[in-house]
PDB file of N, CA and C in Angstrom:
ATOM      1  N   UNK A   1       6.689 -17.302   3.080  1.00  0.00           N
ATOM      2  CA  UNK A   1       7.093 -17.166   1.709  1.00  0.00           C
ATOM      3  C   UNK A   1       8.252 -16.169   1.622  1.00  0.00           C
ATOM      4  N   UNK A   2       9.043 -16.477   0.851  1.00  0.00           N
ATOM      5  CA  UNK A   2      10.482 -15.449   0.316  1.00  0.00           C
ATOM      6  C   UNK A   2      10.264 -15.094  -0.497  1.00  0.00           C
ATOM      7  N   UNK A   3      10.809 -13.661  -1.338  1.00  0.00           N
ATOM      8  CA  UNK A   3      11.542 -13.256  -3.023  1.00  0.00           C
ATOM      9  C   UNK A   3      12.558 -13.322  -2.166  1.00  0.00           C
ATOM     10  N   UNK A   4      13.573 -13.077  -4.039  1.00  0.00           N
ATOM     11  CA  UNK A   4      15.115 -12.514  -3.885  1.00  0.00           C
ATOM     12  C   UNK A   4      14.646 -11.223  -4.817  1.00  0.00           C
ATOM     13  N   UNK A   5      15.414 -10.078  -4.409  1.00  0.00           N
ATOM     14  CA  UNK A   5      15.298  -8.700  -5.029  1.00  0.00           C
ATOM     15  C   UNK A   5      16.807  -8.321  -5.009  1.00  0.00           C
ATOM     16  N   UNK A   6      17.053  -8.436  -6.166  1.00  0.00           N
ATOM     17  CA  UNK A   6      18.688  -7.478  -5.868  1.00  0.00           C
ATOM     18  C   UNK A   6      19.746  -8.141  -4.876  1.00  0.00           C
ATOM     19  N   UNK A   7      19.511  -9.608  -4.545  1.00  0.00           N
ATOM     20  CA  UNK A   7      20.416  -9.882  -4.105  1.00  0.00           C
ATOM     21  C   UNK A   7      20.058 -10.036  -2.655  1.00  0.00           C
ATOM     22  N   UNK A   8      19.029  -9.975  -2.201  1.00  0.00           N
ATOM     23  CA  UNK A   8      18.298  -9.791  -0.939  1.00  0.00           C
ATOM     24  C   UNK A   8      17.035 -10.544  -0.766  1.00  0.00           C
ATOM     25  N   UNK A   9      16.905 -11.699   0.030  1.00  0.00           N
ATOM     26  CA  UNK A   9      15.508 -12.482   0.546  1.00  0.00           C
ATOM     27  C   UNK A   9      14.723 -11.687   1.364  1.00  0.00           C
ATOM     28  N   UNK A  10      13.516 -11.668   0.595  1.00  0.00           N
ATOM     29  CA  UNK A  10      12.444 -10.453   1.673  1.00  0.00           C
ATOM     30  C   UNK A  10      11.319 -11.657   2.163  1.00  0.00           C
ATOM     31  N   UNK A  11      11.080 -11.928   3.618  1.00  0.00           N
ATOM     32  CA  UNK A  11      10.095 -12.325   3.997  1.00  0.00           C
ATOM     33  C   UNK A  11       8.476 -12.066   3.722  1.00  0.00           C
ATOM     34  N   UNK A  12       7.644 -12.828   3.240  1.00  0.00           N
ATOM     35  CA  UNK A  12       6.057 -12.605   3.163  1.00  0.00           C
ATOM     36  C   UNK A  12       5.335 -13.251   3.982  1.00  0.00           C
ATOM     37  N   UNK A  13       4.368 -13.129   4.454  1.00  0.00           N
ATOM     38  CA  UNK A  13       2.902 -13.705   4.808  1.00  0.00           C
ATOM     39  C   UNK A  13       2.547 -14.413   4.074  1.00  0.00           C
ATOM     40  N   UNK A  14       1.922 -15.748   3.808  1.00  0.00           N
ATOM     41  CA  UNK A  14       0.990 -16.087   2.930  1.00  0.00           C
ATOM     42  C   UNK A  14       0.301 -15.251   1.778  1.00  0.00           C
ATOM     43  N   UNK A  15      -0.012 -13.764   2.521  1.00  0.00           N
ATOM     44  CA  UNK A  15      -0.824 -13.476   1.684  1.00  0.00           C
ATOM     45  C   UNK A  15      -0.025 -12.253   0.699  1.00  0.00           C
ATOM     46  N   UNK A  16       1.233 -12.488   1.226  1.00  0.00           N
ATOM     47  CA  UNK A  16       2.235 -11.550   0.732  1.00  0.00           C
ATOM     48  C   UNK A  16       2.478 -10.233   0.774  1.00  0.00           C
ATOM     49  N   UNK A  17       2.123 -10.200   2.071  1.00  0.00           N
ATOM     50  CA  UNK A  17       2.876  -8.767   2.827  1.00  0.00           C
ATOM     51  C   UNK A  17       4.024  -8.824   3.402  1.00  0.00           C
ATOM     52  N   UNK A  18       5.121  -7.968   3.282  1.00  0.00           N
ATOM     53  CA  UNK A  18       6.055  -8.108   4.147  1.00  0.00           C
ATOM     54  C   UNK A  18       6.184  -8.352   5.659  1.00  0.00           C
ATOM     55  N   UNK A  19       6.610  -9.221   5.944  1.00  0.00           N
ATOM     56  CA  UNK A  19       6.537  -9.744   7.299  1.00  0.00           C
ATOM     57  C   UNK A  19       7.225  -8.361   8.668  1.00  0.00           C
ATOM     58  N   UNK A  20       8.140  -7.548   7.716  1.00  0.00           N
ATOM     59  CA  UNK A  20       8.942  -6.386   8.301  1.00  0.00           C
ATOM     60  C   UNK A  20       9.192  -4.868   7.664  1.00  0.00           C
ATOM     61  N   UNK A  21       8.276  -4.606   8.304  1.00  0.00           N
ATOM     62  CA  UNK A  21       7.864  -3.333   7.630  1.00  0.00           C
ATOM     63  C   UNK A  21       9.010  -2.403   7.223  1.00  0.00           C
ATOM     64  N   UNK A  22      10.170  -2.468   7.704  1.00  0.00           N
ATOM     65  CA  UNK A  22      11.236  -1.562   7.959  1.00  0.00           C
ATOM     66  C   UNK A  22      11.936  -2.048   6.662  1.00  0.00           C
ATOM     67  N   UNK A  23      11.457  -3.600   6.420  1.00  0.00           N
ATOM     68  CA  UNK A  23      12.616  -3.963   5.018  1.00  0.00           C
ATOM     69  C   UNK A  23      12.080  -3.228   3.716  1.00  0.00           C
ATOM     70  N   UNK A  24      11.174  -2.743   3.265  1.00  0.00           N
ATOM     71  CA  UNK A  24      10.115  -1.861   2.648  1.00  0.00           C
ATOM     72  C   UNK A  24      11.399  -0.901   1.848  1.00  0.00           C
ATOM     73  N   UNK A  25      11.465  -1.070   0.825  1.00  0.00           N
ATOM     74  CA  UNK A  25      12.025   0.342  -0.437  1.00  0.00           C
ATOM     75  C   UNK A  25      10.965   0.036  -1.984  1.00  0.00           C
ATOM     76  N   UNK A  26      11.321   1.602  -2.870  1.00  0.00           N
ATOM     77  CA  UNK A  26      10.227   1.478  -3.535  1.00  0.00           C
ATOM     78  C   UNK A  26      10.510   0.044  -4.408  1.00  0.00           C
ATOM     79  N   UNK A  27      11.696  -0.262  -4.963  1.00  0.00           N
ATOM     80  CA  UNK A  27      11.633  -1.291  -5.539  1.00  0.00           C
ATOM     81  C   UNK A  27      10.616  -2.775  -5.333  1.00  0.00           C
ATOM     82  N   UNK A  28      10.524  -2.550  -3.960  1.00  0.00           N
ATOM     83  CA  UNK A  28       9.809  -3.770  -3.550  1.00  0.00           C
ATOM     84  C   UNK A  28       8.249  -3.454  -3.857  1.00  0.00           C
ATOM     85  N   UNK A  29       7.825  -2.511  -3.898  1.00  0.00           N
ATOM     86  CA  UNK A  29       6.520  -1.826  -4.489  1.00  0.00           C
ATOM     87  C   UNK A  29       6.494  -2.126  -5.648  1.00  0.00           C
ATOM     88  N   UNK A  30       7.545  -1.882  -6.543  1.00  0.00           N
ATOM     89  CA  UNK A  30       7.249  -1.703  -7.681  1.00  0.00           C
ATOM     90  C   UNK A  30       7.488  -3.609  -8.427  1.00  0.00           C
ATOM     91  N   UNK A  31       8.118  -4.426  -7.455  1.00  0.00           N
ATOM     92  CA  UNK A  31       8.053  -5.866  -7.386  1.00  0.00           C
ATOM     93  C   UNK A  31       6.919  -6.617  -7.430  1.00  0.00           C
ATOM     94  N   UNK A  32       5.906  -5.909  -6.244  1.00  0.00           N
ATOM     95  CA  UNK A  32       4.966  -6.710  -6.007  1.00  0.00           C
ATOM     96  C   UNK A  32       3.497  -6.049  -7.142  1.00  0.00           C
ATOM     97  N   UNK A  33       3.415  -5.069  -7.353  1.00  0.00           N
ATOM     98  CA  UNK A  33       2.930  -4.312  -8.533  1.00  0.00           C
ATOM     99  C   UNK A  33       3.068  -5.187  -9.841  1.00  0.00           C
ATOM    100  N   UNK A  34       4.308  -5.359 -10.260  1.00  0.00           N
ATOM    101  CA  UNK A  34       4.320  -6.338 -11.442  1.00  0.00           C
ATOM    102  C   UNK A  34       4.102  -7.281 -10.905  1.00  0.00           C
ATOM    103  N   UNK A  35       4.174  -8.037 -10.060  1.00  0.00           N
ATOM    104  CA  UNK A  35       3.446  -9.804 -10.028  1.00  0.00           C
ATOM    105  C   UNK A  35       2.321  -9.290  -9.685  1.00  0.00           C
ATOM    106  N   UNK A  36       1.807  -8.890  -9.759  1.00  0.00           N
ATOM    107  CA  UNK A  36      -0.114  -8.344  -9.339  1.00  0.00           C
ATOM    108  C   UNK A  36      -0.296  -8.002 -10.835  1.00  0.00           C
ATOM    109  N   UNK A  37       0.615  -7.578 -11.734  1.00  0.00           N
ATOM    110  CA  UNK A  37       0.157  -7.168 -13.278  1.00  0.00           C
ATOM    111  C   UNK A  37      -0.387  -5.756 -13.311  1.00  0.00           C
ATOM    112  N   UNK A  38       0.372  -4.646 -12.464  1.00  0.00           N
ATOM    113  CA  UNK A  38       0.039  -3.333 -11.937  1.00  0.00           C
ATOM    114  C   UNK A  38       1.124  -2.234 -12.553  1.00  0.00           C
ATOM    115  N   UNK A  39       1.020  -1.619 -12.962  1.00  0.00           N
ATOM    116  CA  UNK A  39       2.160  -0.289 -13.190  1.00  0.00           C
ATOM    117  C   UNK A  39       1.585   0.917 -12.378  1.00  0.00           C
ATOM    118  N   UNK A  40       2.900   0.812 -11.655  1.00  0.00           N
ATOM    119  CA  UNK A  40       2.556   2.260 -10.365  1.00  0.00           C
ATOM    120  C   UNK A  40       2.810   3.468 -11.106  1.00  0.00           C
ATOM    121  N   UNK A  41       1.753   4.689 -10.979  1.00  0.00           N
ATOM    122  CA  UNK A  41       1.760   5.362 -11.256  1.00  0.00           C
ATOM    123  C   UNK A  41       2.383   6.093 -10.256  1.00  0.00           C
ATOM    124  N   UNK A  42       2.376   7.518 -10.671  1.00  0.00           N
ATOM    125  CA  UNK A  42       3.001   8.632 -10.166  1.00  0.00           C
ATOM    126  C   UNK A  42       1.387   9.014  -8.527  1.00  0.00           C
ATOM    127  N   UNK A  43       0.172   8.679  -9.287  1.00  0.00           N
ATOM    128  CA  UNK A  43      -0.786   9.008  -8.215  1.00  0.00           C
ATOM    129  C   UNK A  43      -0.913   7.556  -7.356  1.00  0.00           C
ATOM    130  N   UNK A  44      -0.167   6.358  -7.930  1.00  0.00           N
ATOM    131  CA  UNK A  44       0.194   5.350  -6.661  1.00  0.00           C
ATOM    132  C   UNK A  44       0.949   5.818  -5.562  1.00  0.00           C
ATOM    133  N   UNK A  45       1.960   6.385  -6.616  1.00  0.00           N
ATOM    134  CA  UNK A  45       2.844   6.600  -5.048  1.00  0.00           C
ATOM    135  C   UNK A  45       2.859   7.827  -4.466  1.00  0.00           C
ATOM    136  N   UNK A  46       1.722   8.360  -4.804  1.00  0.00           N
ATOM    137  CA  UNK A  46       1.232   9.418  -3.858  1.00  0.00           C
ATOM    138  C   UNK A  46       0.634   9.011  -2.520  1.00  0.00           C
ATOM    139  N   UNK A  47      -0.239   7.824  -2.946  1.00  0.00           N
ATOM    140  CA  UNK A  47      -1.080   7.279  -1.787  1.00  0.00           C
ATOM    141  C   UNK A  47      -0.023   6.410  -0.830  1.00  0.00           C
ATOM    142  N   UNK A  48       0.640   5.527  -1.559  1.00  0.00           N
ATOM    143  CA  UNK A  48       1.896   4.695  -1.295  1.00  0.00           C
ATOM    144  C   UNK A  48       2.019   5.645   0.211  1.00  0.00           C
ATOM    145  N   UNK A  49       2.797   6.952  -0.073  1.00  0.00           N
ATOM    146  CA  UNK A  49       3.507   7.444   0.697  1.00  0.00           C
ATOM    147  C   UNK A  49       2.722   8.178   1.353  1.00  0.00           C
ATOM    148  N   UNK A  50       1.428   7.998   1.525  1.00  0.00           N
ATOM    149  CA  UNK A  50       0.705   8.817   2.486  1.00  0.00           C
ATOM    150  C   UNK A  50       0.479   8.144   3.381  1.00  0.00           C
ATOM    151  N   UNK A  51       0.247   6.750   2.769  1.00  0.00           N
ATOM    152  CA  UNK A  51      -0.303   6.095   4.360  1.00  0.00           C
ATOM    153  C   UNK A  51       1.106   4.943   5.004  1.00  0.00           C
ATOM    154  N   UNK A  52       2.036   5.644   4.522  1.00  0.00           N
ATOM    155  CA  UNK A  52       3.530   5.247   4.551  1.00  0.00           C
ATOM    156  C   UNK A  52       3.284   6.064   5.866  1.00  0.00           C
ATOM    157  N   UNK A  53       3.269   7.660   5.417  1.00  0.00           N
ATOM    158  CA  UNK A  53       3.429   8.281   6.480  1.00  0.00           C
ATOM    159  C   UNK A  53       2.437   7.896   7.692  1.00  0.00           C
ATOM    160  N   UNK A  54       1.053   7.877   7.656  1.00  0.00           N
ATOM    161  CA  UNK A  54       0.093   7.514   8.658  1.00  0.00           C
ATOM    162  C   UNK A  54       0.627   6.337   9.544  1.00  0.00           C
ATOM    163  N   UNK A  55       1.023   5.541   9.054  1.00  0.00           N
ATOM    164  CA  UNK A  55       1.741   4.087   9.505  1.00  0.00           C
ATOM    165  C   UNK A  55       3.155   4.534  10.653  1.00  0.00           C
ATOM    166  N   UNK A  56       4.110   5.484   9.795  1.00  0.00           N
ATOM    167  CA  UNK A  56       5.007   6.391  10.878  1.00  0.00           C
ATOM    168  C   UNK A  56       4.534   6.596  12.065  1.00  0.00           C
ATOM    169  N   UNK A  57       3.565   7.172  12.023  1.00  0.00           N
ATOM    170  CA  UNK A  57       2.750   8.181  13.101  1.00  0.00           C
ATOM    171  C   UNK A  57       2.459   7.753  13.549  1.00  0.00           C
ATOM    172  N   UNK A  58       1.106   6.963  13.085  1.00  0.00           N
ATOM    173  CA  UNK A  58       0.246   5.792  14.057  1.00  0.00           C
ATOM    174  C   UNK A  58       0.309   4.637  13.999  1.00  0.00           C
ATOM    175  N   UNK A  59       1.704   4.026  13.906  1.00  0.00           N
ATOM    176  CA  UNK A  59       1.791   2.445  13.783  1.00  0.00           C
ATOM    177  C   UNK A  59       0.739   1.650  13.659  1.00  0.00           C
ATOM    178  N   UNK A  60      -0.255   1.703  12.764  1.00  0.00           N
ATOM    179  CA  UNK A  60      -1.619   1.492  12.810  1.00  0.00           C
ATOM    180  C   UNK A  60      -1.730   1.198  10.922  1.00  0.00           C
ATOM    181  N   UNK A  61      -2.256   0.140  10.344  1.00  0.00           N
ATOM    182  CA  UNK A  61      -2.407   0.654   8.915  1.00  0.00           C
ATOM    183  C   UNK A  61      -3.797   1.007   8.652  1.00  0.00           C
ATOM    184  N   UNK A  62      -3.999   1.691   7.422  1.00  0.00           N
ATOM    185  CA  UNK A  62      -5.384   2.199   7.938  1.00  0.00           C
ATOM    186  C   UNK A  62      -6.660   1.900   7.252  1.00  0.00           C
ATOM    187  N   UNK A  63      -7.714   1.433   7.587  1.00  0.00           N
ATOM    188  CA  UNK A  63      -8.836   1.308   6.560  1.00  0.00           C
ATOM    189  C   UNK A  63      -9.090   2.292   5.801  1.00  0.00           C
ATOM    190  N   UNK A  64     -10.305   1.721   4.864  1.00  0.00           N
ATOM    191  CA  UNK A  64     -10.453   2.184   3.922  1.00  0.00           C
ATOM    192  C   UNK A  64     -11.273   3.947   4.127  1.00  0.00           C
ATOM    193  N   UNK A  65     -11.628   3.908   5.603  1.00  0.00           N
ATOM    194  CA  UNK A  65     -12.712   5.217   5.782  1.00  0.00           C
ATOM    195  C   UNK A  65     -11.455   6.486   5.646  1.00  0.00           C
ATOM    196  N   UNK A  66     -10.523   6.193   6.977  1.00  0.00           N
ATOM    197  CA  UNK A  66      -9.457   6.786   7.042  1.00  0.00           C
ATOM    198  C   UNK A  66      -8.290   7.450   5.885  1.00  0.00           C
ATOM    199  N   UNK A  67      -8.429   6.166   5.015  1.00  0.00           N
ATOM    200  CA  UNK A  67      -7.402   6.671   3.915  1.00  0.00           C
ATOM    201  C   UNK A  67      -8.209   7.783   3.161  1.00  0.00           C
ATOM    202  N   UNK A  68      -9.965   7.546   2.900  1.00  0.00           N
ATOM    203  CA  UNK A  68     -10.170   8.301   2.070  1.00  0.00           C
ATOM    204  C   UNK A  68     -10.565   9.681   2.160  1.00  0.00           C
ATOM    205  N   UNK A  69     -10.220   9.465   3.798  1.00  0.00           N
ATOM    206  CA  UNK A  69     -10.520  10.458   4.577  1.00  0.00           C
ATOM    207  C   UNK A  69      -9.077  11.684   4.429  1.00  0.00           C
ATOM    208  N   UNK A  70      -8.135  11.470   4.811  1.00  0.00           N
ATOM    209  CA  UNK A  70      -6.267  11.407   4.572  1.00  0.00           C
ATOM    210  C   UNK A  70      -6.313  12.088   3.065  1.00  0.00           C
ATOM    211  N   UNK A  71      -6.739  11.266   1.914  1.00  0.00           N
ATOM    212  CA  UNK A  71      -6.572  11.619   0.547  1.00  0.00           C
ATOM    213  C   UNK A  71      -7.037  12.382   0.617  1.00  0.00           C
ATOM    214  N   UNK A  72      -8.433  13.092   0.825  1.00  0.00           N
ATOM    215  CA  UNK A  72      -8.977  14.421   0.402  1.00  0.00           C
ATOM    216  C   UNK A  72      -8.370  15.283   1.352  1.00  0.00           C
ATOM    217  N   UNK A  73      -7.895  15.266   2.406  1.00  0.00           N
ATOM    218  CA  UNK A  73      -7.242  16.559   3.389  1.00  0.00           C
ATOM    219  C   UNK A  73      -6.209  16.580   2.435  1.00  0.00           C
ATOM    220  N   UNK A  74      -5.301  15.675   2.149  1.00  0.00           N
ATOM    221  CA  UNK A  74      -3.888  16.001   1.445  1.00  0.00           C
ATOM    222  C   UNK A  74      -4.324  16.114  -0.148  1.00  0.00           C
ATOM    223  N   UNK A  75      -4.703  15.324  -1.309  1.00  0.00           N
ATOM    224  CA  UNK A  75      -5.553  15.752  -2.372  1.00  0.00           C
ATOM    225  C   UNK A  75      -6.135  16.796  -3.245  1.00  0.00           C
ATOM    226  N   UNK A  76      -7.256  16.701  -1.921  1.00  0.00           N
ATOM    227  CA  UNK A  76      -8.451  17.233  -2.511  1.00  0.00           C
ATOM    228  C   UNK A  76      -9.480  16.576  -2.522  1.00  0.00           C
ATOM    229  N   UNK A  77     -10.718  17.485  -2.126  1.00  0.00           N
ATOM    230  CA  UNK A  77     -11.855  16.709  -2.455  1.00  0.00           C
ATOM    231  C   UNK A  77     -12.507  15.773  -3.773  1.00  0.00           C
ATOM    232  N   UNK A  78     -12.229  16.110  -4.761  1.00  0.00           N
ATOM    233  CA  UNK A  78     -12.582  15.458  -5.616  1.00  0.00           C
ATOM    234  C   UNK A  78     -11.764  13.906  -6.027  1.00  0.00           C
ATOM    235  N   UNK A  79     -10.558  13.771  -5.374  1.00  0.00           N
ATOM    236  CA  UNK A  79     -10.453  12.630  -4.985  1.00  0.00           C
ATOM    237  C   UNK A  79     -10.635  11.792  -3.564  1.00  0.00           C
ATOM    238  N   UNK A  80     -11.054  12.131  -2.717  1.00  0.00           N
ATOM    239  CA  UNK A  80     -11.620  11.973  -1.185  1.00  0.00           C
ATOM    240  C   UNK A  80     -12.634  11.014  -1.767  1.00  0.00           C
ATOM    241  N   UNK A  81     -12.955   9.660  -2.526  1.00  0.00           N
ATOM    242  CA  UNK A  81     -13.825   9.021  -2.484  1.00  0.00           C
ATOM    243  C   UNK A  81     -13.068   7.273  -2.596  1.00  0.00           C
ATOM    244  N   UNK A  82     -14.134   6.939  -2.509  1.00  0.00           N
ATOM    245  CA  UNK A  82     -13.460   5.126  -2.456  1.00  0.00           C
ATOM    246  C   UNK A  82     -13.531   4.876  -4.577  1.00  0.00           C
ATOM    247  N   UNK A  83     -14.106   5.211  -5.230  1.00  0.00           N
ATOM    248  CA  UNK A  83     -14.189   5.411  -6.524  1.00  0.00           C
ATOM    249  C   UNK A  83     -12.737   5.518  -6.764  1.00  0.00           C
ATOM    250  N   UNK A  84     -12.282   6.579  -6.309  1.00  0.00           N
ATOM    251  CA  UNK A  84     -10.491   7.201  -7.066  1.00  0.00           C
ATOM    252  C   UNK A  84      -9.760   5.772  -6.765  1.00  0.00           C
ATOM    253  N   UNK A  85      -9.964   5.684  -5.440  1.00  0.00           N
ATOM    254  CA  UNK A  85      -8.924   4.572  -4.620  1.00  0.00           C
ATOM    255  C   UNK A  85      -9.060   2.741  -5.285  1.00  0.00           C
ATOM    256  N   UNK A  86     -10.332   2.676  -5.904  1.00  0.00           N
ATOM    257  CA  UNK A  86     -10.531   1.375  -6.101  1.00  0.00           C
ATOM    258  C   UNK A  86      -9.993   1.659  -7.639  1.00  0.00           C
ATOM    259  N   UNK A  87     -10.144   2.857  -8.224  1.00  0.00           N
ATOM    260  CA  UNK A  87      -9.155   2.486 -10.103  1.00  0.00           C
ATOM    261  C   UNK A  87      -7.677   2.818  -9.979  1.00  0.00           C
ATOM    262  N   UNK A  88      -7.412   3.202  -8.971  1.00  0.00           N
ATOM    263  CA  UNK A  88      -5.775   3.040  -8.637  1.00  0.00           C
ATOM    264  C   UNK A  88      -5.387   1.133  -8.080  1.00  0.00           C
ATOM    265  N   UNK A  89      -6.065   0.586  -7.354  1.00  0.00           N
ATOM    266  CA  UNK A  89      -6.257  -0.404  -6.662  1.00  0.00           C
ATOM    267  C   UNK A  89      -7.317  -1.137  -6.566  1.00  0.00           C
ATOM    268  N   UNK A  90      -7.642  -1.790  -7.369  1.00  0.00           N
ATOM    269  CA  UNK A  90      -8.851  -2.486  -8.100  1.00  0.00           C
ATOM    270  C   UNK A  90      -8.963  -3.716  -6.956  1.00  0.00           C
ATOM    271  N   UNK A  91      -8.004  -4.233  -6.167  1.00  0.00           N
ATOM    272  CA  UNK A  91      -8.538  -5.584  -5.248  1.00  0.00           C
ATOM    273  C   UNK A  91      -8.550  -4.971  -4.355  1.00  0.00           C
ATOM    274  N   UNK A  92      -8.626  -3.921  -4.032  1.00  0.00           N
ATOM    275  CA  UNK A  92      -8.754  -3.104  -2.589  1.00  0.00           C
ATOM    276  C   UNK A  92      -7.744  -2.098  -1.885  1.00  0.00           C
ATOM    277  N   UNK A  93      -8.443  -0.929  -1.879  1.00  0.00           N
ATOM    278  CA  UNK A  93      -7.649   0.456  -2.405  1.00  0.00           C
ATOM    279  C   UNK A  93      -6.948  -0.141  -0.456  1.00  0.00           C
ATOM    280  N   UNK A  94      -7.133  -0.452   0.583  1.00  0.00           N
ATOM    281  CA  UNK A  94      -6.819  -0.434   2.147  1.00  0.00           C
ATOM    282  C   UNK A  94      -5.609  -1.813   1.568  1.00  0.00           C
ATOM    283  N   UNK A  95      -6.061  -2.622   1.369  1.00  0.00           N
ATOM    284  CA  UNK A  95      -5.030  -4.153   1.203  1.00  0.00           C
ATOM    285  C   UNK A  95      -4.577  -4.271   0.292  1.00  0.00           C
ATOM    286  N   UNK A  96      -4.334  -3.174  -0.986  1.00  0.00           N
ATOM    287  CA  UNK A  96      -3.443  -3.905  -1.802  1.00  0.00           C
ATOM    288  C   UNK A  96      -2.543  -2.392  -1.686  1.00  0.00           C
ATOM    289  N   UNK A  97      -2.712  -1.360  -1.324  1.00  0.00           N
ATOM    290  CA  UNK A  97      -2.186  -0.076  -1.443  1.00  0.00           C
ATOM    291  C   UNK A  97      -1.085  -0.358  -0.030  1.00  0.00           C
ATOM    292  N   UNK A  98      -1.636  -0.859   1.256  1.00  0.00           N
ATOM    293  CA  UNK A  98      -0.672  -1.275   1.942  1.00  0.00           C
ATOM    294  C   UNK A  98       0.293  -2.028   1.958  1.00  0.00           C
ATOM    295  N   UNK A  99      -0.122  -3.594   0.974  1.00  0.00           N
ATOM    296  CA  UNK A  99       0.869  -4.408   0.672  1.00  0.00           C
ATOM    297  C   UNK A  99       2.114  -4.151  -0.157  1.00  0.00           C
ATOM    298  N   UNK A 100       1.831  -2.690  -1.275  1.00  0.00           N
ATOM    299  CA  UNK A 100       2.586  -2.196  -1.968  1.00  0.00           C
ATOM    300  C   UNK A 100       3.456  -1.259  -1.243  1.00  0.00           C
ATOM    301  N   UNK A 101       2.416  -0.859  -0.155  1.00  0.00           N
ATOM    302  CA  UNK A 101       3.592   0.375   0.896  1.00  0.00           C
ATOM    303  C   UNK A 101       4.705  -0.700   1.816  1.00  0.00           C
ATOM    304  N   UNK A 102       4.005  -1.883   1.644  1.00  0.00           N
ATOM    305  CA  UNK A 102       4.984  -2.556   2.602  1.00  0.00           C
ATOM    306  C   UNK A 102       4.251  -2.388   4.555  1.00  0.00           C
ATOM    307  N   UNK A 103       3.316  -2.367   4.079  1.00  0.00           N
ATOM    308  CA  UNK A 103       2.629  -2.282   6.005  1.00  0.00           C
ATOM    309  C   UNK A 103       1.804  -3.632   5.914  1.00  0.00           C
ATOM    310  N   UNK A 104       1.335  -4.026   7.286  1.00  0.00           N
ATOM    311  CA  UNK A 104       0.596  -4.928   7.310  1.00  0.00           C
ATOM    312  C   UNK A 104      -0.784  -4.836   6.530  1.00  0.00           C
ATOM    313  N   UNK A 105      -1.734  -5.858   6.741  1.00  0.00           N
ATOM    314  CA  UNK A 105      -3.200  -5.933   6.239  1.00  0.00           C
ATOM    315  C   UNK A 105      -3.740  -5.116   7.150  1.00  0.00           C
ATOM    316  N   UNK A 106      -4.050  -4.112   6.572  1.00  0.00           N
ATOM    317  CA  UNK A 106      -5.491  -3.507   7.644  1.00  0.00           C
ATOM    318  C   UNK A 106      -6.182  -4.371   8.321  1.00  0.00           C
ATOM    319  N   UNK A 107      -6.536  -4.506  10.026  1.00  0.00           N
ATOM    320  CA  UNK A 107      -7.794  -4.901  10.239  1.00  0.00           C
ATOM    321  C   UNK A 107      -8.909  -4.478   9.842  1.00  0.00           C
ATOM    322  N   UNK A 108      -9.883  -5.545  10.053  1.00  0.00           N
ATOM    323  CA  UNK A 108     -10.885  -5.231   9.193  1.00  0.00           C
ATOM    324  C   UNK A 108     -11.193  -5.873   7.421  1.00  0.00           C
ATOM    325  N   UNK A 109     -10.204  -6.021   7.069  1.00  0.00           N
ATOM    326  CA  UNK A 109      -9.736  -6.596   5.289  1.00  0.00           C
ATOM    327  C   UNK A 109      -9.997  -8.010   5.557  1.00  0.00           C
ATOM    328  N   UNK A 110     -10.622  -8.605   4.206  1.00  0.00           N
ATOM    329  CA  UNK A 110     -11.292  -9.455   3.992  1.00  0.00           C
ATOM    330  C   UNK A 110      -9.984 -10.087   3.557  1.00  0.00           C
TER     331      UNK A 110
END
């Protein structure tokens, strides 16, 4: 599957992840957010860019234990739960928070 964004064809998956992680800017977040019927908040793209960074590091995208693990070291505990992550990301704080960062599907994701 293709978009055009600005003048630019971005490759998808079927399930509409970017096929190339590197083609990834926020616009394209904030693309796939509105066809999902989503407005990114300011605490989206907190997470956005956390496991943006984890993905840097550990070329790895990360489940759901890990991220919520990640959020409360960087956070805080009182958001360190799958609760925070699923009302930011209601179809799945690991597969839809990555598809918006532009990384693959977590293994493991349904």
């Amino acid at each position: 599957m293709t978009f055009v964004l600005d003048g630019k064809t971005f490759e998808t998956n079927e399930e509409g992840y970017l096929t190339d992680p590197s083609d990834w800017r926020t616009n394209i977040a904030e693309f796939m957010a509105h066809e999902d019927n989503c407005c990114l908040t300011e605490n989206h793209w907190v997470v956005i860019h956390l496991i943006r960074d984890y993905y840097r590091e550990h070329q790895v995208a990360q489940g759901i234990r890990l991220m919520v693990k990640q959020i409360g070291k960087n956070l805080g505990k009182d958001k360190a739960n799958s609760r925070y992550l699923y009302q930011l990301f209601p179809e799945g704080p690991a597969k839809q928070a990555c598809k918006y960062a532009g990384l693959p599907k977590p293994t493991g994701c349904i």
